[in-house]
PDB file of N, CA and C in Angstrom:
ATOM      1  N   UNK A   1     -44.556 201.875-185.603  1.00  0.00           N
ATOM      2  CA  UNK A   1     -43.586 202.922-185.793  1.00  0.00           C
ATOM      3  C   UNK A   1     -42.248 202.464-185.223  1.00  0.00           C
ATOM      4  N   UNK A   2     -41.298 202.391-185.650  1.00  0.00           N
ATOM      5  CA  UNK A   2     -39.586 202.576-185.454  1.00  0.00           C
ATOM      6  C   UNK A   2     -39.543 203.506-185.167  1.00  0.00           C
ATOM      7  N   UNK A   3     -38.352 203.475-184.004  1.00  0.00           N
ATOM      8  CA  UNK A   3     -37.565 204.880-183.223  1.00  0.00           C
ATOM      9  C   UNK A   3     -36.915 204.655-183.231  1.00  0.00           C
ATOM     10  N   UNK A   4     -35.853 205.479-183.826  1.00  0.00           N
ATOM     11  CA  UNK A   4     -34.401 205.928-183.407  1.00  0.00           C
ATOM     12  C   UNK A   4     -34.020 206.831-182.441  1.00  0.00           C
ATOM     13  N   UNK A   5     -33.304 205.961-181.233  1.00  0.00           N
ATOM     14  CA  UNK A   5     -32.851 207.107-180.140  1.00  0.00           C
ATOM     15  C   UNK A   5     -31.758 207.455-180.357  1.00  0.00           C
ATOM     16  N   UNK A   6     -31.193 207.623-181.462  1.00  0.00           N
ATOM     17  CA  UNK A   6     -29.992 208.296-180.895  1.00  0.00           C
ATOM     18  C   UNK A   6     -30.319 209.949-180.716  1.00  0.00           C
ATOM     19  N   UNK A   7     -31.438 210.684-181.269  1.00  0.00           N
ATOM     20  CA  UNK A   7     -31.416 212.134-181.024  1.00  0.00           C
ATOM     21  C   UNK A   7     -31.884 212.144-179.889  1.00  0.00           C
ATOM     22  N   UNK A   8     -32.203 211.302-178.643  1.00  0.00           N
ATOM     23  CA  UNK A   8     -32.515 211.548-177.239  1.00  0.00           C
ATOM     24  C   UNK A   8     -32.021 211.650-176.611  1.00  0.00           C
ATOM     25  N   UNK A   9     -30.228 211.407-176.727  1.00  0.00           N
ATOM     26  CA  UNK A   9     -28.949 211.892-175.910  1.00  0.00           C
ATOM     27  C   UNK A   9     -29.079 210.241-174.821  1.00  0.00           C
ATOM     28  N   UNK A  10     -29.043 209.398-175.540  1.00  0.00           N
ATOM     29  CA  UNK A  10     -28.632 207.982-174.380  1.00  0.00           C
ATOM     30  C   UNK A  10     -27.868 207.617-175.193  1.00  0.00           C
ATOM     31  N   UNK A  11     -26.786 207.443-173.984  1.00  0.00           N
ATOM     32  CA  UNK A  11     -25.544 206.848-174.236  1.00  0.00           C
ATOM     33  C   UNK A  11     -25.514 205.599-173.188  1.00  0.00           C
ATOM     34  N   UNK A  12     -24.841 204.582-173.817  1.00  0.00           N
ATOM     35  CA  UNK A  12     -24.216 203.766-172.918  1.00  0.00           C
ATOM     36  C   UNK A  12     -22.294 203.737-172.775  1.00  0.00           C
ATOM     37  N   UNK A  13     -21.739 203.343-170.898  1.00  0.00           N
ATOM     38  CA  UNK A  13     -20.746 203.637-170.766  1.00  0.00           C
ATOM     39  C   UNK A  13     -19.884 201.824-171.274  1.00  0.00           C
ATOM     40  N   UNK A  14     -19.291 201.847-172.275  1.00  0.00           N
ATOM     41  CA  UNK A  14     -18.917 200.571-172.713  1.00  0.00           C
ATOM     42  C   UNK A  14     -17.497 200.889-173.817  1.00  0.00           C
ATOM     43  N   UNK A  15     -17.005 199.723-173.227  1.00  0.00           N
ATOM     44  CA  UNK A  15     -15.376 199.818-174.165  1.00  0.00           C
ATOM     45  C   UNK A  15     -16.142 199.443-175.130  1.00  0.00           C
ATOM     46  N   UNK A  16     -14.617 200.111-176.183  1.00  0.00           N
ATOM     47  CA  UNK A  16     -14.006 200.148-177.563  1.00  0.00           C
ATOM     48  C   UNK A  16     -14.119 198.095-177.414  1.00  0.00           C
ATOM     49  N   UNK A  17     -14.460 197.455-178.633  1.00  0.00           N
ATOM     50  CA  UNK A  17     -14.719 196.015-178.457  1.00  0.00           C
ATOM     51  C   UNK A  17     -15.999 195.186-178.106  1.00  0.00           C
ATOM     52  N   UNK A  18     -16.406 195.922-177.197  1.00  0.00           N
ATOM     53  CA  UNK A  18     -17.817 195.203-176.213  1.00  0.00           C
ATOM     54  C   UNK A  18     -18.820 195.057-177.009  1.00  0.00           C
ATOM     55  N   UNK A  19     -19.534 193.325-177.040  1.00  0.00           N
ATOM     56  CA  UNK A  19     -20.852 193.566-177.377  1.00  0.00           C
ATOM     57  C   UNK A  19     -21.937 193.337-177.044  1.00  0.00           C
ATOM     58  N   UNK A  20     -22.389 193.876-177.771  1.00  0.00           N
ATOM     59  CA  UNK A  20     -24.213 194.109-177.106  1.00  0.00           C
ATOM     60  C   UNK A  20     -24.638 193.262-177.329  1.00  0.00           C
ATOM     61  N   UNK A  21     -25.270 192.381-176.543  1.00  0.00           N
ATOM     62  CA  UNK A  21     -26.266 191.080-176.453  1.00  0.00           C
ATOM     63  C   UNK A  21     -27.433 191.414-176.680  1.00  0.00           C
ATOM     64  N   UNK A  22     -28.036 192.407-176.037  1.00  0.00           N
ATOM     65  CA  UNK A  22     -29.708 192.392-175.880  1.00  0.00           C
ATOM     66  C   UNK A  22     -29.537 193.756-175.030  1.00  0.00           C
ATOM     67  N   UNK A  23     -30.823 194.294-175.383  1.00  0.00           N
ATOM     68  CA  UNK A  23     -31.014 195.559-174.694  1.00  0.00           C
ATOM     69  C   UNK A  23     -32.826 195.699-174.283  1.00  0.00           C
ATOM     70  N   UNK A  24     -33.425 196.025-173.716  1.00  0.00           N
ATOM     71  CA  UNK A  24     -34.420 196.383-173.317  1.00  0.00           C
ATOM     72  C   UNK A  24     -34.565 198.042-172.796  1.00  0.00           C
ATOM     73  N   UNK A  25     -35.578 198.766-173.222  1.00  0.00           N
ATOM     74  CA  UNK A  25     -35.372 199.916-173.418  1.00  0.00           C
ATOM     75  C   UNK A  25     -36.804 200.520-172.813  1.00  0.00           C
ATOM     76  N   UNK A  26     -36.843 201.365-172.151  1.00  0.00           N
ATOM     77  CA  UNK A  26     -38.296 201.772-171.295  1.00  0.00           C
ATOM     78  C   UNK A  26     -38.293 202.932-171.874  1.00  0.00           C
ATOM     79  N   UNK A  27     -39.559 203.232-172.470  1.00  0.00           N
ATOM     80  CA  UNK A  27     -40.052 204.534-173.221  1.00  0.00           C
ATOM     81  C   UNK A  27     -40.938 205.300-172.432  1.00  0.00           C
ATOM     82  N   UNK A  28     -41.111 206.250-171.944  1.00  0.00           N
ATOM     83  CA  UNK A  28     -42.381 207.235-170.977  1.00  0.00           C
ATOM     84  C   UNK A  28     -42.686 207.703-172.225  1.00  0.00           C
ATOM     85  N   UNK A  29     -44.144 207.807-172.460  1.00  0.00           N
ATOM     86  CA  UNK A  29     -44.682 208.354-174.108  1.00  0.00           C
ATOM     87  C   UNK A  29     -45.632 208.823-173.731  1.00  0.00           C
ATOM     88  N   UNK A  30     -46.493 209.898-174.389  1.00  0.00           N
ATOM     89  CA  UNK A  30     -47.730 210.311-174.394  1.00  0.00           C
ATOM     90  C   UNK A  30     -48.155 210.789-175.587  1.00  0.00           C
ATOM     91  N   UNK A  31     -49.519 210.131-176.026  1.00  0.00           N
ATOM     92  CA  UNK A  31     -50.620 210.371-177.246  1.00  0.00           C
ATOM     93  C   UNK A  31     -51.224 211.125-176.828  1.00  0.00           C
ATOM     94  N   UNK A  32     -52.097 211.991-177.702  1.00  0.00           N
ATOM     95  CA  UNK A  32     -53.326 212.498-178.022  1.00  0.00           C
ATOM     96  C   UNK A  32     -54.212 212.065-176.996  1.00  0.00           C
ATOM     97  N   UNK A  33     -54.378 211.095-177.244  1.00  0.00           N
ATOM     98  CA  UNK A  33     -55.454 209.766-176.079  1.00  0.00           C
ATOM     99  C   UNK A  33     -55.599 209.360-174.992  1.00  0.00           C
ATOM    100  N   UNK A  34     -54.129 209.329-174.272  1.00  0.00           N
ATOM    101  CA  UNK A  34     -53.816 208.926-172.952  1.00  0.00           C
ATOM    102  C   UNK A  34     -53.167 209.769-172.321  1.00  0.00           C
ATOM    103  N   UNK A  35     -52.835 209.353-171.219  1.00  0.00           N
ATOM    104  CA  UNK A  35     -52.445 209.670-170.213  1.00  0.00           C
ATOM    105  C   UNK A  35     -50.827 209.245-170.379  1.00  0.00           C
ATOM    106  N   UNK A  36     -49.787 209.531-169.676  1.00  0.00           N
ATOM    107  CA  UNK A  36     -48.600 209.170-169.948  1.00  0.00           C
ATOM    108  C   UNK A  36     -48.612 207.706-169.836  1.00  0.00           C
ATOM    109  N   UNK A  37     -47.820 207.167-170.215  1.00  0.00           N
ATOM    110  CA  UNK A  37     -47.022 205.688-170.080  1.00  0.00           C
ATOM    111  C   UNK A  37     -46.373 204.936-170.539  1.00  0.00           C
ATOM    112  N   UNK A  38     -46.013 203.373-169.946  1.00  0.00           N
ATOM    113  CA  UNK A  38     -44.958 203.395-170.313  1.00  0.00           C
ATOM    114  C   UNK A  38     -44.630 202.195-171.188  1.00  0.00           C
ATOM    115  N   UNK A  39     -43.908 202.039-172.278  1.00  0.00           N
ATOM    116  CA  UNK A  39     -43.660 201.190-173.131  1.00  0.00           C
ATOM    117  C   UNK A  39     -42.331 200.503-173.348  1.00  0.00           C
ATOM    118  N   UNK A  40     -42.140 199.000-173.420  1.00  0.00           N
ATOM    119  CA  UNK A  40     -41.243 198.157-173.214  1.00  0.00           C
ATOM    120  C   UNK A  40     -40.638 198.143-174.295  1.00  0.00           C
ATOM    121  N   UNK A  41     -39.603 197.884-175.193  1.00  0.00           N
ATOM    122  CA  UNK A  41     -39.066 197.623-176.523  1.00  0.00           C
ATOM    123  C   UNK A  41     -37.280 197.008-176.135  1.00  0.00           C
ATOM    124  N   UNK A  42     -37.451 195.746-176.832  1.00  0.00           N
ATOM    125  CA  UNK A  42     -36.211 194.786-176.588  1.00  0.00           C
ATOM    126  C   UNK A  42     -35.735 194.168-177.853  1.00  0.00           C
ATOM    127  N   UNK A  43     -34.759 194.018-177.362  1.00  0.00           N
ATOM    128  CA  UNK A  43     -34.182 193.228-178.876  1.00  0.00           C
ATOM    129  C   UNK A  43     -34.975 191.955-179.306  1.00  0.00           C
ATOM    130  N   UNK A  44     -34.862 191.798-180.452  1.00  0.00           N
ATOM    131  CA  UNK A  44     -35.453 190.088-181.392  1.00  0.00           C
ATOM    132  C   UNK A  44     -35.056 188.784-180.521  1.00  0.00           C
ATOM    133  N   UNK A  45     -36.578 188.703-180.104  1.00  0.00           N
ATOM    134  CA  UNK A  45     -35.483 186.809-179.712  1.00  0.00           C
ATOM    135  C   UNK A  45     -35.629 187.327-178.245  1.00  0.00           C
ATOM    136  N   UNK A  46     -35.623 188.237-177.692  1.00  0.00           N
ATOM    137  CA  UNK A  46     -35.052 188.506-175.979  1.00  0.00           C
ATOM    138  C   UNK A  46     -36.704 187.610-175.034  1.00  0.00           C
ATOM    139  N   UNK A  47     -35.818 186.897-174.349  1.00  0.00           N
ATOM    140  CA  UNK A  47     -37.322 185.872-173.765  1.00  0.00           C
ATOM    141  C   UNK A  47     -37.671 186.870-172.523  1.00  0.00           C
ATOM    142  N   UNK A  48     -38.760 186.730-172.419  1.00  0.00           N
ATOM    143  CA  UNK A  48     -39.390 187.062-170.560  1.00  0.00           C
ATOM    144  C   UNK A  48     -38.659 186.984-169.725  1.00  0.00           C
ATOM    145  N   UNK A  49     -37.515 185.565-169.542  1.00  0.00           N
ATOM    146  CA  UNK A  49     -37.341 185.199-168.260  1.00  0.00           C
ATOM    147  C   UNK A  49     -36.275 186.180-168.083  1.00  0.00           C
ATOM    148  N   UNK A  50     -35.274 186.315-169.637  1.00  0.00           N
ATOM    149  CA  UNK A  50     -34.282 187.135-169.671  1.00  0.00           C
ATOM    150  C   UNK A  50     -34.321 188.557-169.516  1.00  0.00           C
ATOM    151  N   UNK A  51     -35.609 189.156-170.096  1.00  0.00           N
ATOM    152  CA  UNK A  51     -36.017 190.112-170.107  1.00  0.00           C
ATOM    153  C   UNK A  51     -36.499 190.854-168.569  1.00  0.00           C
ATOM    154  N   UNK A  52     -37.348 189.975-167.227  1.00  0.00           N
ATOM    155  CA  UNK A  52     -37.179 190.025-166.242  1.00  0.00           C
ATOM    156  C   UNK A  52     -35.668 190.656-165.728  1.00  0.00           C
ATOM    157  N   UNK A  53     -35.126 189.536-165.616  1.00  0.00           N
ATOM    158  CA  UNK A  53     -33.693 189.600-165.019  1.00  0.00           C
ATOM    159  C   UNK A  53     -32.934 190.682-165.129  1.00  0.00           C
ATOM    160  N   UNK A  54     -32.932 190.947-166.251  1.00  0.00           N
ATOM    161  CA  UNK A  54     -32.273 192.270-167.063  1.00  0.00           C
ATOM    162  C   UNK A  54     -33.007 193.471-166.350  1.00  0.00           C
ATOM    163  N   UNK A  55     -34.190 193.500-166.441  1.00  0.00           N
ATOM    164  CA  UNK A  55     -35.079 194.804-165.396  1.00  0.00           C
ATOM    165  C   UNK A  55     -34.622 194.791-163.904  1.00  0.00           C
ATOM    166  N   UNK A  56     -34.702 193.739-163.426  1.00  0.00           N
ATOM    167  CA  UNK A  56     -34.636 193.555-161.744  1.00  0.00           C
ATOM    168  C   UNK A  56     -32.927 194.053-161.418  1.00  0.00           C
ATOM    169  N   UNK A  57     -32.296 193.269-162.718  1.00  0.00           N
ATOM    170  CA  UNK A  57     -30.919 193.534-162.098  1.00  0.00           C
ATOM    171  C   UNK A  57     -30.469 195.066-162.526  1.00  0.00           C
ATOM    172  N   UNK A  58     -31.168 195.781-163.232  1.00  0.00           N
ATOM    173  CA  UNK A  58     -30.947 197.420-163.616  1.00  0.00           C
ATOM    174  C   UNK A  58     -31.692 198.503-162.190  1.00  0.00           C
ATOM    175  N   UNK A  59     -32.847 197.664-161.815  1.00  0.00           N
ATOM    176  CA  UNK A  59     -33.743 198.002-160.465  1.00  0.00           C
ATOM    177  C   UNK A  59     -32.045 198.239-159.072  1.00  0.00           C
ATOM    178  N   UNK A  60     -31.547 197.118-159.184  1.00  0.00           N
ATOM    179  CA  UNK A  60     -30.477 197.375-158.085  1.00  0.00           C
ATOM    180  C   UNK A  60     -29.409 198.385-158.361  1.00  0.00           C
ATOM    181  N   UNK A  61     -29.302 198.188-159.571  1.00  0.00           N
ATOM    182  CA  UNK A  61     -28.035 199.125-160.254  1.00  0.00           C
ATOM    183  C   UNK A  61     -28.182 199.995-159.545  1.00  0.00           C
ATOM    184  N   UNK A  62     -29.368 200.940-160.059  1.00  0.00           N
ATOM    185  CA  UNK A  62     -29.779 202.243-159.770  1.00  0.00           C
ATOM    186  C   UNK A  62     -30.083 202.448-158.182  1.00  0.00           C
ATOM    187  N   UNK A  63     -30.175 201.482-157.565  1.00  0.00           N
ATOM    188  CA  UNK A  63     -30.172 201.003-156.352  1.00  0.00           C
ATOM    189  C   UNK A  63     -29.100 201.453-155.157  1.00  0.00           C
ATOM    190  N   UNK A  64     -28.110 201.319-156.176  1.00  0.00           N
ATOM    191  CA  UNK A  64     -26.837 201.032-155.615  1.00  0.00           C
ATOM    192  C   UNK A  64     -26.511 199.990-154.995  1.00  0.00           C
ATOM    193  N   UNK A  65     -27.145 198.670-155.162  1.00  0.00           N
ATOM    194  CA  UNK A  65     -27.032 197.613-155.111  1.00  0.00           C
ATOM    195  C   UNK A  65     -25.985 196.686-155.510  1.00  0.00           C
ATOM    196  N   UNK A  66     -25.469 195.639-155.065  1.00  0.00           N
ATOM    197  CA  UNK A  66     -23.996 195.065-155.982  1.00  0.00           C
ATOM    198  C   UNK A  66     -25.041 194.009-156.239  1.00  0.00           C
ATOM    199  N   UNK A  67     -25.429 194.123-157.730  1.00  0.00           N
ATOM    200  CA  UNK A  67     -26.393 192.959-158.519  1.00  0.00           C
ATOM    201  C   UNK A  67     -25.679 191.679-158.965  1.00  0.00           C
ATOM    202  N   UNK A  68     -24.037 191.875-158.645  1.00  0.00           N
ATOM    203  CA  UNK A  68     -23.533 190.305-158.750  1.00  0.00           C
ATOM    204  C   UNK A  68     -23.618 188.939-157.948  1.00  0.00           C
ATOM    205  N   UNK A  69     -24.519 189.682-156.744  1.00  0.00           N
ATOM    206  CA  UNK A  69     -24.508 188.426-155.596  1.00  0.00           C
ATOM    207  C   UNK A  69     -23.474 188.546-154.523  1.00  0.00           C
TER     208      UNK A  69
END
């Protein structure tokens, strides 16, 4: 199944110009079947190592962490 989020109200804060490289996207879902949880979905091509990095460094964001080093 394909999802379209835009009727879920996420926005990202980004200039007029900017582009999007890769996105990784965390879904909380629940079936019929299970119990809640949670599902990964990233752009084409996006590797592990990148895909890591991208999580850990969103982990500080929210952190309030300065994830530039």
């Amino acid at each position: 199944m394909n999802l379209d989020l835009a009727g879920y109200g996420i926005e990202a804060d980004i200039k007029d110009g900017d582009l999007i490289l890769d996105a990784v996207v965390l879904l909380r879902v629940q079936s019929d079947e299970s119990s809640p949880m949670l599902v990964i979905a990233t752009t084409p091509g996006l590797d592990w190592m990148l895909q890591v990095g991208m999580v850990e460094t969103a982990r500080d964001i929210m952190r309030g962490a300065d994830s530039e080093g």
